[in-house]
PDB file of N, CA and C in Angstrom:
ATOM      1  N   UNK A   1      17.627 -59.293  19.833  1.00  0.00           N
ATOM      2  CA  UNK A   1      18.142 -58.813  21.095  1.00  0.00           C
ATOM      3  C   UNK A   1      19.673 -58.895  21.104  1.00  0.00           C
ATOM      4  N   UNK A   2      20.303 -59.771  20.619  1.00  0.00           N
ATOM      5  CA  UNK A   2      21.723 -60.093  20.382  1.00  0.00           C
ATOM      6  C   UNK A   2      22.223 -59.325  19.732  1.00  0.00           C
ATOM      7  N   UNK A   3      21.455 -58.605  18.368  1.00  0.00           N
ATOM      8  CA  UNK A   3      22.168 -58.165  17.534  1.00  0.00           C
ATOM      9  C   UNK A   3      22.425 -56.273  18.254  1.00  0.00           C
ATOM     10  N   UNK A   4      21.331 -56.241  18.764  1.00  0.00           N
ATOM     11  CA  UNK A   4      21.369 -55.032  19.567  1.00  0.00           C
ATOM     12  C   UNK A   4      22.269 -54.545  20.811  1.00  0.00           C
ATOM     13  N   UNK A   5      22.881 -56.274  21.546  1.00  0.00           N
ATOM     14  CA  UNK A   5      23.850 -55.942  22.459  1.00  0.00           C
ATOM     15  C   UNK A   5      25.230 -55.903  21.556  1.00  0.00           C
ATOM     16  N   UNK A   6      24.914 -56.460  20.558  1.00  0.00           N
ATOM     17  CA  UNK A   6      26.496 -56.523  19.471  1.00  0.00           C
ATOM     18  C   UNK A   6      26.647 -54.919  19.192  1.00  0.00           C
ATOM     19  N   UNK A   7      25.555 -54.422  19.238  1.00  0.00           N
ATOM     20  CA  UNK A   7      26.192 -52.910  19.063  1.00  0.00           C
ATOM     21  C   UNK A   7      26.259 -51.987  19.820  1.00  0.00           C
ATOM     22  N   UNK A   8      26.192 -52.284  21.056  1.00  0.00           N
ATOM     23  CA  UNK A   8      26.506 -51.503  22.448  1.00  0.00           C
ATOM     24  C   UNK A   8      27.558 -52.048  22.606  1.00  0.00           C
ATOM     25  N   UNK A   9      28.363 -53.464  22.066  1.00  0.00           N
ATOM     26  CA  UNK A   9      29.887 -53.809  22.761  1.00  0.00           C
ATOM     27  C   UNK A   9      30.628 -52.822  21.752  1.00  0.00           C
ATOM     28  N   UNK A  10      30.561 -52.105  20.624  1.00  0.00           N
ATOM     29  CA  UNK A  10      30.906 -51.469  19.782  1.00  0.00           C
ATOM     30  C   UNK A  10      31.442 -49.962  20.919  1.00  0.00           C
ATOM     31  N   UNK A  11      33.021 -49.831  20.809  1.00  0.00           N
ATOM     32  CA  UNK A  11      33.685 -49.201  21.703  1.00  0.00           C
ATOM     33  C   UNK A  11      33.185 -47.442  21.294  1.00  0.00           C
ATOM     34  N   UNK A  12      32.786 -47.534  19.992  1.00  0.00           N
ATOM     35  CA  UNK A  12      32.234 -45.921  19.115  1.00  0.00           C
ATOM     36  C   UNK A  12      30.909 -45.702  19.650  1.00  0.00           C
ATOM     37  N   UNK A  13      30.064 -46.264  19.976  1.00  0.00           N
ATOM     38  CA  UNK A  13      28.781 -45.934  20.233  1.00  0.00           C
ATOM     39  C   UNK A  13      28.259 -45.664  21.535  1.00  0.00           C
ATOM     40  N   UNK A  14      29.570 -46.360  22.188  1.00  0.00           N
ATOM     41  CA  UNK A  14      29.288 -46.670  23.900  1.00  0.00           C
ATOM     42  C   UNK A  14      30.245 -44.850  23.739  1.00  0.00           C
ATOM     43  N   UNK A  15      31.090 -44.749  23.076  1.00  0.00           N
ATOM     44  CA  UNK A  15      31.594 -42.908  23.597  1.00  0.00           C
ATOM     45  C   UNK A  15      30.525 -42.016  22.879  1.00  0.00           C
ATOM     46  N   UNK A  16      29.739 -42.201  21.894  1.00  0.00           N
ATOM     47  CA  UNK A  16      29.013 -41.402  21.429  1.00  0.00           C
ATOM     48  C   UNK A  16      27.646 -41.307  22.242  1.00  0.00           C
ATOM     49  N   UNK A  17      27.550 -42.563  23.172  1.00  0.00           N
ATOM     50  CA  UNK A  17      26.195 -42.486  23.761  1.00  0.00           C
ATOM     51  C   UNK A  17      26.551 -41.909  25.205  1.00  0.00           C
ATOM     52  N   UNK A  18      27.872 -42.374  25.372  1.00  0.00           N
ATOM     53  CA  UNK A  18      28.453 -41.131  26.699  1.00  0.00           C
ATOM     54  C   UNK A  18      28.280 -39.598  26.681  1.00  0.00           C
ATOM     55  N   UNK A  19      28.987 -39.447  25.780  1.00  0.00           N
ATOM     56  CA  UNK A  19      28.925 -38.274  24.837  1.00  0.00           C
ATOM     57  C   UNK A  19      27.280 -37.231  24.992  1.00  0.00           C
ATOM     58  N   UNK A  20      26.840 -38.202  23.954  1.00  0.00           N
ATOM     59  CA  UNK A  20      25.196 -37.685  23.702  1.00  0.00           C
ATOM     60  C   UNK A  20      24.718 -37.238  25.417  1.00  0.00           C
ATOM     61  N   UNK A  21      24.515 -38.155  25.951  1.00  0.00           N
ATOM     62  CA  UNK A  21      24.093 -38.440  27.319  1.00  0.00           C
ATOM     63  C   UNK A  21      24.615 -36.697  28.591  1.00  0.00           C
ATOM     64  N   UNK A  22      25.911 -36.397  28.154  1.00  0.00           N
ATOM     65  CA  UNK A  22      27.105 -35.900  28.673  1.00  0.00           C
ATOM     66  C   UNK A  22      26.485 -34.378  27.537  1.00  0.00           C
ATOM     67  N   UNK A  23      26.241 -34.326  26.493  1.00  0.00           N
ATOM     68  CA  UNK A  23      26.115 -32.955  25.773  1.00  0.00           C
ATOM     69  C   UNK A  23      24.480 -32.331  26.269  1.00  0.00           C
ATOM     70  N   UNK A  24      23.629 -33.442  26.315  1.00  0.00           N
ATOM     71  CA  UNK A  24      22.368 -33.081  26.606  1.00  0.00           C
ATOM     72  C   UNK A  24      21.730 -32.939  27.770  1.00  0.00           C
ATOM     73  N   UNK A  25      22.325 -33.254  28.854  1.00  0.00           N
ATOM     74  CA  UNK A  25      21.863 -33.541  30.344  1.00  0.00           C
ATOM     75  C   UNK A  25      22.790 -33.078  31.398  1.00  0.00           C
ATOM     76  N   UNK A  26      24.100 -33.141  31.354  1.00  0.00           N
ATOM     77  CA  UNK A  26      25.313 -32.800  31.966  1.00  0.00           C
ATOM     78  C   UNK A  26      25.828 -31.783  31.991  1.00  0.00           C
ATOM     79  N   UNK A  27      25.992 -30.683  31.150  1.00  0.00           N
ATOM     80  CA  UNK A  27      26.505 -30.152  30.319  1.00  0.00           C
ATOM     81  C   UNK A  27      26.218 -28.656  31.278  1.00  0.00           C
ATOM     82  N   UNK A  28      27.123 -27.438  31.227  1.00  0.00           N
ATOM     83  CA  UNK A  28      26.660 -26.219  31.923  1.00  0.00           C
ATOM     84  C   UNK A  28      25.687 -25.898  30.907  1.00  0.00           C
ATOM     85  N   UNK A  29      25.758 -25.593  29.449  1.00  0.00           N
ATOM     86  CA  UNK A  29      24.323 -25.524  28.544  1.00  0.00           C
ATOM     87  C   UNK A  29      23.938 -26.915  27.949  1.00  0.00           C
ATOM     88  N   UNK A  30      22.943 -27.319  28.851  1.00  0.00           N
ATOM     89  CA  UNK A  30      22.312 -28.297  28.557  1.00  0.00           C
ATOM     90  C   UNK A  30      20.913 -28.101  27.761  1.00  0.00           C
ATOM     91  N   UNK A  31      20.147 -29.280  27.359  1.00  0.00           N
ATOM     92  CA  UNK A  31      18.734 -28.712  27.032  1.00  0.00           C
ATOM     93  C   UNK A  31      17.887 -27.921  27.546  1.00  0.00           C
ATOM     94  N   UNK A  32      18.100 -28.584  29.092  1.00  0.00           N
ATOM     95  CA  UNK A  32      16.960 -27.893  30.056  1.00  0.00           C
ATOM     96  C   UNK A  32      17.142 -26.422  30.578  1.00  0.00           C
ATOM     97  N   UNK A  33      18.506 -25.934  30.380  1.00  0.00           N
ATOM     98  CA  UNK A  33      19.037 -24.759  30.104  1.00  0.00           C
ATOM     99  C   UNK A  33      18.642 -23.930  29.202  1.00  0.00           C
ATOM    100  N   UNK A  34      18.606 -24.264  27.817  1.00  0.00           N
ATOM    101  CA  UNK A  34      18.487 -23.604  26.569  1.00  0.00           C
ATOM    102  C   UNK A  34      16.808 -23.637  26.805  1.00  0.00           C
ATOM    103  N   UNK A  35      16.241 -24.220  27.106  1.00  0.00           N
ATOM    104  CA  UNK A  35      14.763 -24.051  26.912  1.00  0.00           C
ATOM    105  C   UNK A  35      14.200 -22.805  27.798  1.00  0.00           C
ATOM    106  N   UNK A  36      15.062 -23.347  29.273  1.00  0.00           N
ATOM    107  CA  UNK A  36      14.441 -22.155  30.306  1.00  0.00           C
ATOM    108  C   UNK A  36      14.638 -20.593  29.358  1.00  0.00           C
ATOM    109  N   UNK A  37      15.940 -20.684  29.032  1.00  0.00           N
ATOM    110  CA  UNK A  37      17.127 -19.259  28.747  1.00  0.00           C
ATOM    111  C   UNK A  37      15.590 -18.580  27.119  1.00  0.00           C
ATOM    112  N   UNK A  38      15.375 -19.990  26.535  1.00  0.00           N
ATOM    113  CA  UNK A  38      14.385 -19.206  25.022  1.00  0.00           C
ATOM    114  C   UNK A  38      12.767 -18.708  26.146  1.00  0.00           C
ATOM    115  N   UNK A  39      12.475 -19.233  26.735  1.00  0.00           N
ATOM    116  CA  UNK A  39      11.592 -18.666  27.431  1.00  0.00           C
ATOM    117  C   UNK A  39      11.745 -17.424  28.260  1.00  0.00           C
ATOM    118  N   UNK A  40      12.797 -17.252  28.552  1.00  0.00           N
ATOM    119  CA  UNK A  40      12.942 -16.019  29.434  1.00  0.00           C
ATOM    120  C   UNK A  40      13.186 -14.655  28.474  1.00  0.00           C
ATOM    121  N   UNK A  41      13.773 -15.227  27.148  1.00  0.00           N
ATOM    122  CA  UNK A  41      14.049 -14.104  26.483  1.00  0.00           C
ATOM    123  C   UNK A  41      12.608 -13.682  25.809  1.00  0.00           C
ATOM    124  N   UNK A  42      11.857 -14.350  25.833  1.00  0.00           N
ATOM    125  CA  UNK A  42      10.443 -14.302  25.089  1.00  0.00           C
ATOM    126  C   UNK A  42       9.433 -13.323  25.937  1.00  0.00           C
ATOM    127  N   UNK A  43      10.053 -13.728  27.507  1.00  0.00           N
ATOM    128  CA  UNK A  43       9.285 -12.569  28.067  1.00  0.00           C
ATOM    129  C   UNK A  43       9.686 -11.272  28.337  1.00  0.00           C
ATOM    130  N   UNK A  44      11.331 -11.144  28.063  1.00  0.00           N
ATOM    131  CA  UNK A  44      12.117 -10.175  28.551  1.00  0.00           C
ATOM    132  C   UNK A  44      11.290  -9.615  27.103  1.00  0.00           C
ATOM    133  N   UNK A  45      11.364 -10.004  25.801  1.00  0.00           N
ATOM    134  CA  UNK A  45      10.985  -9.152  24.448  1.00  0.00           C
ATOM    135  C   UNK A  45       9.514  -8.798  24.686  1.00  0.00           C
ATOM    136  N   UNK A  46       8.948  -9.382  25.368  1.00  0.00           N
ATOM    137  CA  UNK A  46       7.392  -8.739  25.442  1.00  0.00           C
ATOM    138  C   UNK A  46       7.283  -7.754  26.543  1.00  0.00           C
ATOM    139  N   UNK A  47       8.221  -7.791  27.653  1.00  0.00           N
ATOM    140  CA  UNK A  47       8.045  -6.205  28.460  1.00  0.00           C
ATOM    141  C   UNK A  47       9.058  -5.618  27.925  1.00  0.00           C
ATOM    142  N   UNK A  48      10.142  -5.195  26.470  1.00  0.00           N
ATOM    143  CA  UNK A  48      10.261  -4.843  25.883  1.00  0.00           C
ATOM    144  C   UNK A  48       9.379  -3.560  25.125  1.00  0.00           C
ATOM    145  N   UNK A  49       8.273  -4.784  24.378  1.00  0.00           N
ATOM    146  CA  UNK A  49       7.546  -4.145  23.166  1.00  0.00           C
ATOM    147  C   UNK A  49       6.402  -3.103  24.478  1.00  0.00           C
ATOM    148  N   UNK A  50       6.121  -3.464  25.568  1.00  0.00           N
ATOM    149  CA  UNK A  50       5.384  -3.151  26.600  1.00  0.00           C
ATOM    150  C   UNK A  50       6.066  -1.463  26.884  1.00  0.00           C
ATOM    151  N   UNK A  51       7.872  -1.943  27.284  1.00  0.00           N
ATOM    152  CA  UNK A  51       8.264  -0.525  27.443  1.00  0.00           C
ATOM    153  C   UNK A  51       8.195   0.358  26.330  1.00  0.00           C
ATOM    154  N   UNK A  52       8.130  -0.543  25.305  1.00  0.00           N
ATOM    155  CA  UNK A  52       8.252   1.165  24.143  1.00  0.00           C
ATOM    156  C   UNK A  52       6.844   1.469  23.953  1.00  0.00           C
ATOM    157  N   UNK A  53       6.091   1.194  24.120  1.00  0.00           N
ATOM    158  CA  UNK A  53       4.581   1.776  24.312  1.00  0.00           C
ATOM    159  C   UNK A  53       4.402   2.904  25.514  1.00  0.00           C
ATOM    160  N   UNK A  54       4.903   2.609  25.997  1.00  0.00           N
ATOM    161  CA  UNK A  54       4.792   2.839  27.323  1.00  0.00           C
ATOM    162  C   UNK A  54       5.956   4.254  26.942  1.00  0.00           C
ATOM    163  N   UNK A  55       7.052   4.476  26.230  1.00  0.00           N
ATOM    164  CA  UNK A  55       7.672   5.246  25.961  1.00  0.00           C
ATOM    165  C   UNK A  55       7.593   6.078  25.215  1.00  0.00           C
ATOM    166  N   UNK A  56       6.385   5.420  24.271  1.00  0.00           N
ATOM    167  CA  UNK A  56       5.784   6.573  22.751  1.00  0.00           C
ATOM    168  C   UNK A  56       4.643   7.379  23.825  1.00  0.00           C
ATOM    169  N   UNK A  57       4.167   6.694  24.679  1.00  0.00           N
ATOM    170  CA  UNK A  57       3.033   7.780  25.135  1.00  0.00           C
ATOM    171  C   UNK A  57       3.557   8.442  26.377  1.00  0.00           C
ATOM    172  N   UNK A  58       4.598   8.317  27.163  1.00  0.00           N
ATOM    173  CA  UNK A  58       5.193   9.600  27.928  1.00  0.00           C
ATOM    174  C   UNK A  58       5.666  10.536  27.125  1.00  0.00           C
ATOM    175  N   UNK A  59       6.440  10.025  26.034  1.00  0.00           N
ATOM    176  CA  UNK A  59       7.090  11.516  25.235  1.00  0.00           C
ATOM    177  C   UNK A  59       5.825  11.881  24.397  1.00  0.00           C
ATOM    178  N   UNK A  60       4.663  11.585  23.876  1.00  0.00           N
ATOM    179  CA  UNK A  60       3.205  12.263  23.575  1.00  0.00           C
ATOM    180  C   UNK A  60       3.114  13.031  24.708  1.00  0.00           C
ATOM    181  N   UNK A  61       3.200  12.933  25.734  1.00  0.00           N
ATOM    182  CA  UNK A  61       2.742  13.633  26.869  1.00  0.00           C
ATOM    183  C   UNK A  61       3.336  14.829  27.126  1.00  0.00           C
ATOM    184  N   UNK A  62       5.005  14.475  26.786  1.00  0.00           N
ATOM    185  CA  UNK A  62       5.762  15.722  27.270  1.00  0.00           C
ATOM    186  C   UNK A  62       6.043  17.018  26.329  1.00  0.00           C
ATOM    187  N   UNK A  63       5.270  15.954  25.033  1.00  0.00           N
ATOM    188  CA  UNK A  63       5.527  17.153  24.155  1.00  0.00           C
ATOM    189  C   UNK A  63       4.006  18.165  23.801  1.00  0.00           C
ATOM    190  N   UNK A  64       3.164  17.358  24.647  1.00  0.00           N
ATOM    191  CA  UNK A  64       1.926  18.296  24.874  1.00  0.00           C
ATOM    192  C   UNK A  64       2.101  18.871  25.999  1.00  0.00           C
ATOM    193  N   UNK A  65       3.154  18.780  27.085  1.00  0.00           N
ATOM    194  CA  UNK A  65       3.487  19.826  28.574  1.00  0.00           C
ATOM    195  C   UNK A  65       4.355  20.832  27.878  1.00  0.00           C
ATOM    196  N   UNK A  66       4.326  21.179  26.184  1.00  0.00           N
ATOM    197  CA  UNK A  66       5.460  22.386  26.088  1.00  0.00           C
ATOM    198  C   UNK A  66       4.935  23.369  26.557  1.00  0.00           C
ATOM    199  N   UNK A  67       3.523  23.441  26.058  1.00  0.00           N
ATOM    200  CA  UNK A  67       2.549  24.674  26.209  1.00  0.00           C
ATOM    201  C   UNK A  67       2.186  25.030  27.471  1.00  0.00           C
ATOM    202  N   UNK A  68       2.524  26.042  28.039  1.00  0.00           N
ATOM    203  CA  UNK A  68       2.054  26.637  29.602  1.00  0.00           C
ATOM    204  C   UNK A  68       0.753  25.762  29.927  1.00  0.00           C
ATOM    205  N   UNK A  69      -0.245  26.523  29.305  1.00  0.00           N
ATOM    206  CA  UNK A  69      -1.425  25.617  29.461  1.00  0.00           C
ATOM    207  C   UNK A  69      -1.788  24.655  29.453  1.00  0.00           C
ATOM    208  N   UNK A  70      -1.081  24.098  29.127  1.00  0.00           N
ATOM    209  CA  UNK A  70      -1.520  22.165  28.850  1.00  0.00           C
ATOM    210  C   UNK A  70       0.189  21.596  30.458  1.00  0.00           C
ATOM    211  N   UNK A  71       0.404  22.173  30.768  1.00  0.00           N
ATOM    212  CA  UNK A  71       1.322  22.197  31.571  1.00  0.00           C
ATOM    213  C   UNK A  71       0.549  22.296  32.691  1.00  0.00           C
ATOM    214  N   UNK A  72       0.075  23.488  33.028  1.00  0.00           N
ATOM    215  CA  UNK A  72      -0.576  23.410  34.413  1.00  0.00           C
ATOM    216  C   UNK A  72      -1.743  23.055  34.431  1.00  0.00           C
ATOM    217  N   UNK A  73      -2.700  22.556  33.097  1.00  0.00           N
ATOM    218  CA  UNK A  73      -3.945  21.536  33.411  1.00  0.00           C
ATOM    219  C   UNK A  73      -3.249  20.295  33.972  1.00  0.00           C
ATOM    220  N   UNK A  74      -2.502  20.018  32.946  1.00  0.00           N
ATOM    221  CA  UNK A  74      -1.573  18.717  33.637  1.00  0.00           C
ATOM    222  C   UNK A  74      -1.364  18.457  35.248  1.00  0.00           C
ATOM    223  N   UNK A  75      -0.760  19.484  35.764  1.00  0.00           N
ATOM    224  CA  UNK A  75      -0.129  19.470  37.113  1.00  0.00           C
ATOM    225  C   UNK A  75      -1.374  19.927  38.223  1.00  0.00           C
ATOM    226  N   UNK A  76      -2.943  20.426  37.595  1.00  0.00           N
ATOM    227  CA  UNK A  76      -3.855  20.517  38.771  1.00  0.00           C
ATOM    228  C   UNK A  76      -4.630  19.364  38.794  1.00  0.00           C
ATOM    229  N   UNK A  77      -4.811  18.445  37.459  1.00  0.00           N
ATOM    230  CA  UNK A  77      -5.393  17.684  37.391  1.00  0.00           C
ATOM    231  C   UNK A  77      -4.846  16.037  37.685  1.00  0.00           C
ATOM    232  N   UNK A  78      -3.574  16.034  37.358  1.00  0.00           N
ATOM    233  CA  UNK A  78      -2.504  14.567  37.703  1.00  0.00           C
ATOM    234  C   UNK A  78      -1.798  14.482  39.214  1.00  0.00           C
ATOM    235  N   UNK A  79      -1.054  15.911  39.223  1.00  0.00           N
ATOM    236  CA  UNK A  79      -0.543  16.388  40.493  1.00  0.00           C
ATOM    237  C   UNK A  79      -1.073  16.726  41.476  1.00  0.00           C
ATOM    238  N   UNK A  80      -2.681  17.073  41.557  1.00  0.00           N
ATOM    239  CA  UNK A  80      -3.361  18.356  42.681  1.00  0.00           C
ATOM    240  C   UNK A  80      -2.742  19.231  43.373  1.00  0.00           C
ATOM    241  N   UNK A  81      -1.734  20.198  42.368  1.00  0.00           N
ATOM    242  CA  UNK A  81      -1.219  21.222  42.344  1.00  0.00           C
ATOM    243  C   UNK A  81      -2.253  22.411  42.599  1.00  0.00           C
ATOM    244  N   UNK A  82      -2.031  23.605  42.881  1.00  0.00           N
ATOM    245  CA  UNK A  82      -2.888  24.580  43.268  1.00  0.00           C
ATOM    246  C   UNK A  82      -2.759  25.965  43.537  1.00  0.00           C
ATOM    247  N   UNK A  83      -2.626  26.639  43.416  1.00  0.00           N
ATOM    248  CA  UNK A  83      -2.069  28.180  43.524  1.00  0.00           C
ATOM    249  C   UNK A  83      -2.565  28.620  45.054  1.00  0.00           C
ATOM    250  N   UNK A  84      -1.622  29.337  45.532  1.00  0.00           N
ATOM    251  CA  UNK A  84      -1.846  29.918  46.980  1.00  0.00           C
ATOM    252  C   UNK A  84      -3.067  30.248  47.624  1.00  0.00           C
ATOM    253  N   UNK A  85      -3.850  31.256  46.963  1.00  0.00           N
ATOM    254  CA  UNK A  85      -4.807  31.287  47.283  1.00  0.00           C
ATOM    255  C   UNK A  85      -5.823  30.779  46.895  1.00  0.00           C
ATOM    256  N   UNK A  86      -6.320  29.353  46.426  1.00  0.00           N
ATOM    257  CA  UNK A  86      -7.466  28.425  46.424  1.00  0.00           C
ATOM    258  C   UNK A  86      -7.316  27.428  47.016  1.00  0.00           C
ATOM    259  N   UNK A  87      -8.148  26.649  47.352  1.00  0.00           N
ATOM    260  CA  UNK A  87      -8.710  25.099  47.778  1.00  0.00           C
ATOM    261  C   UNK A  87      -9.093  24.146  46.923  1.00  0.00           C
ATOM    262  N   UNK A  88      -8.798  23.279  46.872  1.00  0.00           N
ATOM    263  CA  UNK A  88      -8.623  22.011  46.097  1.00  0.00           C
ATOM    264  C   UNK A  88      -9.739  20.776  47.123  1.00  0.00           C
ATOM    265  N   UNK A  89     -10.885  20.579  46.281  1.00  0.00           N
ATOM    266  CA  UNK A  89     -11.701  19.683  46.893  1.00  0.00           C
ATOM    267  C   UNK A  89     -12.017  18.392  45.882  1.00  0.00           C
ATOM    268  N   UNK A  90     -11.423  17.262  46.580  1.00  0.00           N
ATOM    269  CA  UNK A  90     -11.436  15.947  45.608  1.00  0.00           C
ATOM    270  C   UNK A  90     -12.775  15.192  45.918  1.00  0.00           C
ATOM    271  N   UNK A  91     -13.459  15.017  45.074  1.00  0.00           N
ATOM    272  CA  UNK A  91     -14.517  13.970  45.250  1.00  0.00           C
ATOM    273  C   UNK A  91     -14.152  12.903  44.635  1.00  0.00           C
ATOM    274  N   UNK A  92     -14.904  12.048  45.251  1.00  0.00           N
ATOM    275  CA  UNK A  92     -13.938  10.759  45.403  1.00  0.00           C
ATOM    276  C   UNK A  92     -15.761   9.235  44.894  1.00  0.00           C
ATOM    277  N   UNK A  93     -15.535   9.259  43.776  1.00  0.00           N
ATOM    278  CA  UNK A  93     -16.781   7.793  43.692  1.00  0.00           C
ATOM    279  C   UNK A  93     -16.096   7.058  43.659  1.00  0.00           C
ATOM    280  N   UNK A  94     -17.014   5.778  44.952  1.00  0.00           N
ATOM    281  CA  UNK A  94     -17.232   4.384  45.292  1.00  0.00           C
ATOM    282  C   UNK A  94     -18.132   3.807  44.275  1.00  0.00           C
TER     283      UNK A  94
END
């Protein structure tokens, strides 16, 4: 027990344990900082990989709306678009 307070009167260890204390807990980037900050980037990269999925199959889409026809199936069937003279009747399952 003695020999252990002999090295806390040690003037180097008492600034390094300030120090330590002061880099890891105190600090504007502290641990509890860096941990939140790797977690947030982990989810920002997974709605990332989410948006480019999500970006390969709108431009699949738009490059099947070149064609007239695949254009206005598109827009009666997504949109309920409709030409002047018809009626548009949605059935609807519960």
């Amino acid at each position: 027990m003695i020999k252990r307070l002999k090295y806390f009167r040690n003037k180097y260890v008492i600034t390094f344990s300030i120090f330590l204390v002061y880099i890891l807990f105190l600090d504007d980037v502290d641990i509890i900082t860096i941990f939140h900050q790797k977690a947030k980037l982990s989810e920002l990269r997974e709605e990332r990989d989410y948006m480019e999925v999500q970006l390969k199959q709108t431009k699949a889409v738009l490059d099947e709306l070149s064609d007239i026809n695949a254009l206005e199936k598109f827009a009666r069937e997504k949109k309920m678009f409709k030409k002047e003279d018809e009626d548009i009747f949605v059935i609807a399952y519960e």
